[in-house]
C-alpha atoms as a PDB file:
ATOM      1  CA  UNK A   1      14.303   3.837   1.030  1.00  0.00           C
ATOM      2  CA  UNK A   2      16.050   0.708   1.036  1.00  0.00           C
ATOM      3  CA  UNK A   3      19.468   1.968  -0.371  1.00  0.00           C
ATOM      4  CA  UNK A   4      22.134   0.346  -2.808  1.00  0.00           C
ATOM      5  CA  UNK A   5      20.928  -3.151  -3.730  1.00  0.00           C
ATOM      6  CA  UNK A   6      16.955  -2.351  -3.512  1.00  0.00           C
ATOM      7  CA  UNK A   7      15.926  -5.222  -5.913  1.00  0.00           C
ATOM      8  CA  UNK A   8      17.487  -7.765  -3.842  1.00  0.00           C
ATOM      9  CA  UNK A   9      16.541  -6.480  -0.676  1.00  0.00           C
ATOM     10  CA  UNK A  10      12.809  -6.189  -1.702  1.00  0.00           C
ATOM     11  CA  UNK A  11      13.016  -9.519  -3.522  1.00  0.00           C
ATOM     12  CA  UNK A  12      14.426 -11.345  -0.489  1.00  0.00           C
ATOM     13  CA  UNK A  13      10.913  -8.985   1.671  1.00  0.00           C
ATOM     14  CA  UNK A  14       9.019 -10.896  -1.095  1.00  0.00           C
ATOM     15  CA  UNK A  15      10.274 -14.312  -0.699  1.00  0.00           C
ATOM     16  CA  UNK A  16       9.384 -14.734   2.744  1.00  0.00           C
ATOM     17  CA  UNK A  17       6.363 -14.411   4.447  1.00  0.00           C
ATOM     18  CA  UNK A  18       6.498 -12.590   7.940  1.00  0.00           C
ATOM     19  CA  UNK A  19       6.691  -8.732   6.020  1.00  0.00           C
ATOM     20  CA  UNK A  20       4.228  -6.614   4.617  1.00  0.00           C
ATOM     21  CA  UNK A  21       5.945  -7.525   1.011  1.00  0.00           C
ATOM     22  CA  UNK A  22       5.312 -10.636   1.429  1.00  0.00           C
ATOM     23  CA  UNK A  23       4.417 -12.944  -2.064  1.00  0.00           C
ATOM     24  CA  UNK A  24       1.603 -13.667   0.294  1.00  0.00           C
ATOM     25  CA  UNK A  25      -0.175 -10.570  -0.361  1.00  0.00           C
ATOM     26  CA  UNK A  26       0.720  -9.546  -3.927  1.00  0.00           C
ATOM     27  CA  UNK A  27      -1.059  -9.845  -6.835  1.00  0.00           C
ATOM     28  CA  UNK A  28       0.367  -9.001 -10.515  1.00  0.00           C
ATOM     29  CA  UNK A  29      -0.955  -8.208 -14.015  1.00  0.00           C
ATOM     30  CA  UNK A  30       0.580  -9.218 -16.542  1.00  0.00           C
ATOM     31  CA  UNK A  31       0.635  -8.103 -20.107  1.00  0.00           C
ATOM     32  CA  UNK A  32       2.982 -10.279 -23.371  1.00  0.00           C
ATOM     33  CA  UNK A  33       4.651 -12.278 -19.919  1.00  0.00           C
ATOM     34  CA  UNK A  34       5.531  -8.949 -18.665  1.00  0.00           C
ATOM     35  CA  UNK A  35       4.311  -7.745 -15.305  1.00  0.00           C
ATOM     36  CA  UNK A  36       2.948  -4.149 -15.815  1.00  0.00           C
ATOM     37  CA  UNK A  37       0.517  -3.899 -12.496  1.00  0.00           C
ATOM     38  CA  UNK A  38       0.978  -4.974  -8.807  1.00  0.00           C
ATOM     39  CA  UNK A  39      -1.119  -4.552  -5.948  1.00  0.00           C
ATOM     40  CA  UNK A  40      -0.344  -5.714  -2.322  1.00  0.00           C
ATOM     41  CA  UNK A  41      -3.110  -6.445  -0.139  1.00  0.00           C
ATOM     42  CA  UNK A  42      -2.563  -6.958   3.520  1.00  0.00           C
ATOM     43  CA  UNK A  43      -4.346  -7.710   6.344  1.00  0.00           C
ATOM     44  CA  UNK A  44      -4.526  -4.677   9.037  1.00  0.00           C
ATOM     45  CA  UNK A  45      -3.201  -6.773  12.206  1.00  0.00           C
ATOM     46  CA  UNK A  46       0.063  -7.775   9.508  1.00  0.00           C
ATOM     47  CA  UNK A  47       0.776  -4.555   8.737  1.00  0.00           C
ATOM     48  CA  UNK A  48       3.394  -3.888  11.489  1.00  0.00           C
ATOM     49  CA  UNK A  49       4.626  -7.416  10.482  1.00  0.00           C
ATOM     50  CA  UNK A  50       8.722  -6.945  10.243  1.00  0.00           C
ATOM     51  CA  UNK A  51      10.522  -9.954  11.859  1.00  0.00           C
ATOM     52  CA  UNK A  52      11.878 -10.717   7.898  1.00  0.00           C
ATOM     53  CA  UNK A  53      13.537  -7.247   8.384  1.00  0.00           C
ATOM     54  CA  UNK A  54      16.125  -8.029  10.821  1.00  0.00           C
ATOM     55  CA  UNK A  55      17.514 -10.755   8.120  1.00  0.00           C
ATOM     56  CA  UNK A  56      17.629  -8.211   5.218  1.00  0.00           C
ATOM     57  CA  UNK A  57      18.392  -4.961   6.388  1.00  0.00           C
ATOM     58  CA  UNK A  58      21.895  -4.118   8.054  1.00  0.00           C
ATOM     59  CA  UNK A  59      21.655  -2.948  11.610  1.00  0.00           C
ATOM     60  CA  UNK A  60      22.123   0.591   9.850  1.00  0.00           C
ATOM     61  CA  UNK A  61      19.331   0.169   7.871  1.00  0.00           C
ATOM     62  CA  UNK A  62      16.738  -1.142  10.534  1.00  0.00           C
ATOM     63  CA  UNK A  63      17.470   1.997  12.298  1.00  0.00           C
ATOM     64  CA  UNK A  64      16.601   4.197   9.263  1.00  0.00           C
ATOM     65  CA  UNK A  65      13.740   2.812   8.308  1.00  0.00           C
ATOM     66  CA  UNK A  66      12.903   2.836  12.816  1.00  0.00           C
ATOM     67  CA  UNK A  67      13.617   6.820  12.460  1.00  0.00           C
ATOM     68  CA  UNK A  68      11.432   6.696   9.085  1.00  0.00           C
ATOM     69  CA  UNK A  69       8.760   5.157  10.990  1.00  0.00           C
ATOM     70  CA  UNK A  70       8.664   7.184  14.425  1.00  0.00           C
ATOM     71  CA  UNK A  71       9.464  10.055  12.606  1.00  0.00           C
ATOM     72  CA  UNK A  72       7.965  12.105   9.986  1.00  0.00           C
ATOM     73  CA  UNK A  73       5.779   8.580   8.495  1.00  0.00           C
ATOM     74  CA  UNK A  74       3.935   8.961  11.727  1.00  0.00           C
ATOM     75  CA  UNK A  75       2.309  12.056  10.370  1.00  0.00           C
ATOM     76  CA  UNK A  76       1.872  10.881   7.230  1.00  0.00           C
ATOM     77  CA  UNK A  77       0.414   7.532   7.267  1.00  0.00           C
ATOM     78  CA  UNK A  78      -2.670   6.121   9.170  1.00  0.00           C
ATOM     79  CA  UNK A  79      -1.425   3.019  11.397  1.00  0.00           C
ATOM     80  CA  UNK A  80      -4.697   2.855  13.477  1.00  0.00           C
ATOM     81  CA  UNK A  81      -6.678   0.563  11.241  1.00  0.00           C
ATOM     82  CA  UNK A  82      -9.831  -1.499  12.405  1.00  0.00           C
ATOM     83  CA  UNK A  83      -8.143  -5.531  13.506  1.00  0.00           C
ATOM     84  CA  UNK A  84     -10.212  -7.493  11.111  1.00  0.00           C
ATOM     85  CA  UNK A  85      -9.920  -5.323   7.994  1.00  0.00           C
ATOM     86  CA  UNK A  86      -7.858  -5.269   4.777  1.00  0.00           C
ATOM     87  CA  UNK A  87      -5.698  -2.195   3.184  1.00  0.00           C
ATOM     88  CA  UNK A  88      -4.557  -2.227   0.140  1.00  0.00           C
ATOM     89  CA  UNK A  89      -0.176  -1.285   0.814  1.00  0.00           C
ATOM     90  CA  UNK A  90       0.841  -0.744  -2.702  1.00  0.00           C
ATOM     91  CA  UNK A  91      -1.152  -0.326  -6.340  1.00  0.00           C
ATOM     92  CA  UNK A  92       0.919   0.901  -9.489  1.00  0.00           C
ATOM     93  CA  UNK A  93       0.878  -0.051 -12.914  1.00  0.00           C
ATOM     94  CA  UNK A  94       3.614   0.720 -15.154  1.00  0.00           C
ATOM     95  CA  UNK A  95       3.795   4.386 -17.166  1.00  0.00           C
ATOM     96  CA  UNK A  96       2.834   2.282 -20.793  1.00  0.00           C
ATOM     97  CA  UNK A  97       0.139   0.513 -19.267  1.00  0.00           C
ATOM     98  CA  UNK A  98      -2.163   3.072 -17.857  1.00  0.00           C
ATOM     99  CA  UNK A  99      -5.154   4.163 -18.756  1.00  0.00           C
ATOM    100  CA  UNK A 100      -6.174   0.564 -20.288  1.00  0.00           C
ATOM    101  CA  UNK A 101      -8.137  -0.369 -16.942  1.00  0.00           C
ATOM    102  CA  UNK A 102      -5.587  -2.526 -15.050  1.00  0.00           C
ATOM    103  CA  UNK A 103      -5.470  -0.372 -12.228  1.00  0.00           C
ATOM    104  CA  UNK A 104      -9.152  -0.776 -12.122  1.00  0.00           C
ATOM    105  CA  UNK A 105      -9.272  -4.812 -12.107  1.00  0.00           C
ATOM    106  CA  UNK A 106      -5.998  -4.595  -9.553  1.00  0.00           C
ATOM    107  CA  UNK A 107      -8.687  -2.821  -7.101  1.00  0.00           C
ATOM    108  CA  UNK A 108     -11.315  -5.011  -8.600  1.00  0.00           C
ATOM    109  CA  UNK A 109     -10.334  -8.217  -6.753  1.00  0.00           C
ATOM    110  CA  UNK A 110      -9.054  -6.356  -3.970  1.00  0.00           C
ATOM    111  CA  UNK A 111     -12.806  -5.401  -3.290  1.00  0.00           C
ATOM    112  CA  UNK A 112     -13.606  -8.946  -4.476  1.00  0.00           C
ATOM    113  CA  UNK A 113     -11.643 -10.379  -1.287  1.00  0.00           C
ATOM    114  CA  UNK A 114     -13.056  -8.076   1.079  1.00  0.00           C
ATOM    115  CA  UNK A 115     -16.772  -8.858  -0.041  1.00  0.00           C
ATOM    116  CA  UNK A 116     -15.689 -12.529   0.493  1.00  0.00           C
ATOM    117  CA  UNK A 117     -14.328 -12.273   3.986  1.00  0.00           C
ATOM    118  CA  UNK A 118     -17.006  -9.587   4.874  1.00  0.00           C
ATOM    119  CA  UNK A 119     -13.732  -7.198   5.748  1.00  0.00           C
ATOM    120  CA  UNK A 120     -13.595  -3.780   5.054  1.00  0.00           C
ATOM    121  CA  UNK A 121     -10.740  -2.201   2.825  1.00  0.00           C
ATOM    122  CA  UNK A 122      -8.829   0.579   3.187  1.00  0.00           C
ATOM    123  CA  UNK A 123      -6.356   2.553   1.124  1.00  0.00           C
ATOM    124  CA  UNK A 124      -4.164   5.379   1.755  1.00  0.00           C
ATOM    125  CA  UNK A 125      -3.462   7.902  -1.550  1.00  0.00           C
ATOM    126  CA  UNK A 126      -0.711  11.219  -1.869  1.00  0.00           C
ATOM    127  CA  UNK A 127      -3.326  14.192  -1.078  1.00  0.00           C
ATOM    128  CA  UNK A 128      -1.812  15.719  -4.561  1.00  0.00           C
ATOM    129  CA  UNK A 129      -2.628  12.382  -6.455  1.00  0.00           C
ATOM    130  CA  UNK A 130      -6.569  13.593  -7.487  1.00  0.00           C
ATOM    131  CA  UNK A 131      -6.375  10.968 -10.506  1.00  0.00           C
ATOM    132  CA  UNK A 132      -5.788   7.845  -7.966  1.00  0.00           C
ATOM    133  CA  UNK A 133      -8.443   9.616  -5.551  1.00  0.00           C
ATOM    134  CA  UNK A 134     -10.793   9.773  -8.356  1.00  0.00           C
ATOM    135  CA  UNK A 135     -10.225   6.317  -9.514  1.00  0.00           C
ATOM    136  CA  UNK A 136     -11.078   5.307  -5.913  1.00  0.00           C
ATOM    137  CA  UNK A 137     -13.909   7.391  -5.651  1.00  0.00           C
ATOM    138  CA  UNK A 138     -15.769   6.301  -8.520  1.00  0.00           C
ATOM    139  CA  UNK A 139     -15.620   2.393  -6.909  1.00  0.00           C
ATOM    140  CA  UNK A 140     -17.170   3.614  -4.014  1.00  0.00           C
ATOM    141  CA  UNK A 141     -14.591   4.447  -1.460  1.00  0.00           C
ATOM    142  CA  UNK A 142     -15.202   7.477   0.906  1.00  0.00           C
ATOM    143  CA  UNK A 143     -12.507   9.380   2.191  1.00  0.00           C
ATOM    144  CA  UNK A 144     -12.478   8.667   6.609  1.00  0.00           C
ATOM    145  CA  UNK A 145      -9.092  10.318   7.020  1.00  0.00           C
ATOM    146  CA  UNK A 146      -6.503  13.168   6.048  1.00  0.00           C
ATOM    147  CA  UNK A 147      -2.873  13.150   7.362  1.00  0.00           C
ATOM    148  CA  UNK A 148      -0.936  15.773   5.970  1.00  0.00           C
ATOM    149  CA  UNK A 149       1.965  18.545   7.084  1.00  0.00           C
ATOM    150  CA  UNK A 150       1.273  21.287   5.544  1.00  0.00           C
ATOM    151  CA  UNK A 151       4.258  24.355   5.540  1.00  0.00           C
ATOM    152  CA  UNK A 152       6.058  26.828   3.067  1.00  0.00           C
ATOM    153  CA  UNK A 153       3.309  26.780   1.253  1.00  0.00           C
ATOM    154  CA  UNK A 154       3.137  22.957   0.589  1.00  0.00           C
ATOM    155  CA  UNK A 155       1.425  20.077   1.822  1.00  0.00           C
ATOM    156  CA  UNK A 156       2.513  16.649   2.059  1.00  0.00           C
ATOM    157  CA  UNK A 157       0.558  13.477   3.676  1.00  0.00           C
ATOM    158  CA  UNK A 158      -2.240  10.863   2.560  1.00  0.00           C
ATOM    159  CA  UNK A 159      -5.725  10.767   2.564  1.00  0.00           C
ATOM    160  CA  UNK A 160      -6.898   7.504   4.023  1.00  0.00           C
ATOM    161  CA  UNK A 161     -10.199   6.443   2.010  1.00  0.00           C
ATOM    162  CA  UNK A 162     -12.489   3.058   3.008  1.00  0.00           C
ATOM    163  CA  UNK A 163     -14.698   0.760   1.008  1.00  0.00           C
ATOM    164  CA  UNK A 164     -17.429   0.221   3.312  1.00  0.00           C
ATOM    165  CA  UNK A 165     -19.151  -2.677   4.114  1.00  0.00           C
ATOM    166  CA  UNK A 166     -21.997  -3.491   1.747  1.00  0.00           C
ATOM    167  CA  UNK A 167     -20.353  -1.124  -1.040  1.00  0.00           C
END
């Protein structure tokens, strides 16, 4: 998505702080001084946040990712979230370092912050991804939404699931 020269542009999204890669919202495991998990955890009135973009991204490029956005994400991705609530933009943990529970203490804290600021959380998962779903599932969040396209016999979109208040 972000072309030749990815690393830099997403470290330079990371350094600043008005973009919903911001270092403000990211939170890393680490394994031997290696990160191997990452989670980003945003507020819901920051997610539209792009002002950082016009710095980083070519003219070119902010119109791609404008297309991306009005285009085909639209049906894809849920952008109607609650004001005062918190979804989580990003979890992955390296290929070596699944199954050992890091994806689990990622979401942890996540959960951790919204039971401390009395938000809700929200998530959004690939409908094919029943492993992720089922990791979500079993910590209590319920499934409020389903975008998806669905065509030549293949579907394509997110389910949006919520930790509720009081989970």
């Amino acid at each position: 998505m972000f072309g030749r020269g990815s690393i830099d542009r997403l470290s330079q999204l990371i350094s600043r702080a008005n973009n919903r890669f911001s270092h403000r919202y990211i939170t890393v495991a680490e394994s031997q001084h290696k990160i191997v998990g990452i989670v980003l955890l945003i507020p819901t009135n920051r997610l539209q946040e792009n002002a950082d973009e016009r710095e980083v991204f070519s003219w070119q490029q902010q119109l791609w990712l404008k297309l991306i956005r009005g285009g085909i994400l639209r049906y894809l991705l849920k952008h109607d979230f609650p004001a005062d609530s918190l979804y989580i933009g990003n979890l992955a943990v390296s290929p070596a370092y699944r199954n050992r529970g890091i994806g689990r203490q990622l979401l942890l804290g996540c959960m951790a912050e919204a039971e401390r600021t009395g938000k809700s959380l929200f998530i959004s998962v690939d409908v094919k991804n029943w492993r992720a779903q089922k990791l979500y599932e079993s910590l209590g969040f319920q499934v409020v939404d389903v975008k998806a396209i669905r065509g030549l016999g293949l579907t394509v979109g997110s389910r949006v699931l919520q930790l509720r208040d009081g989970s």
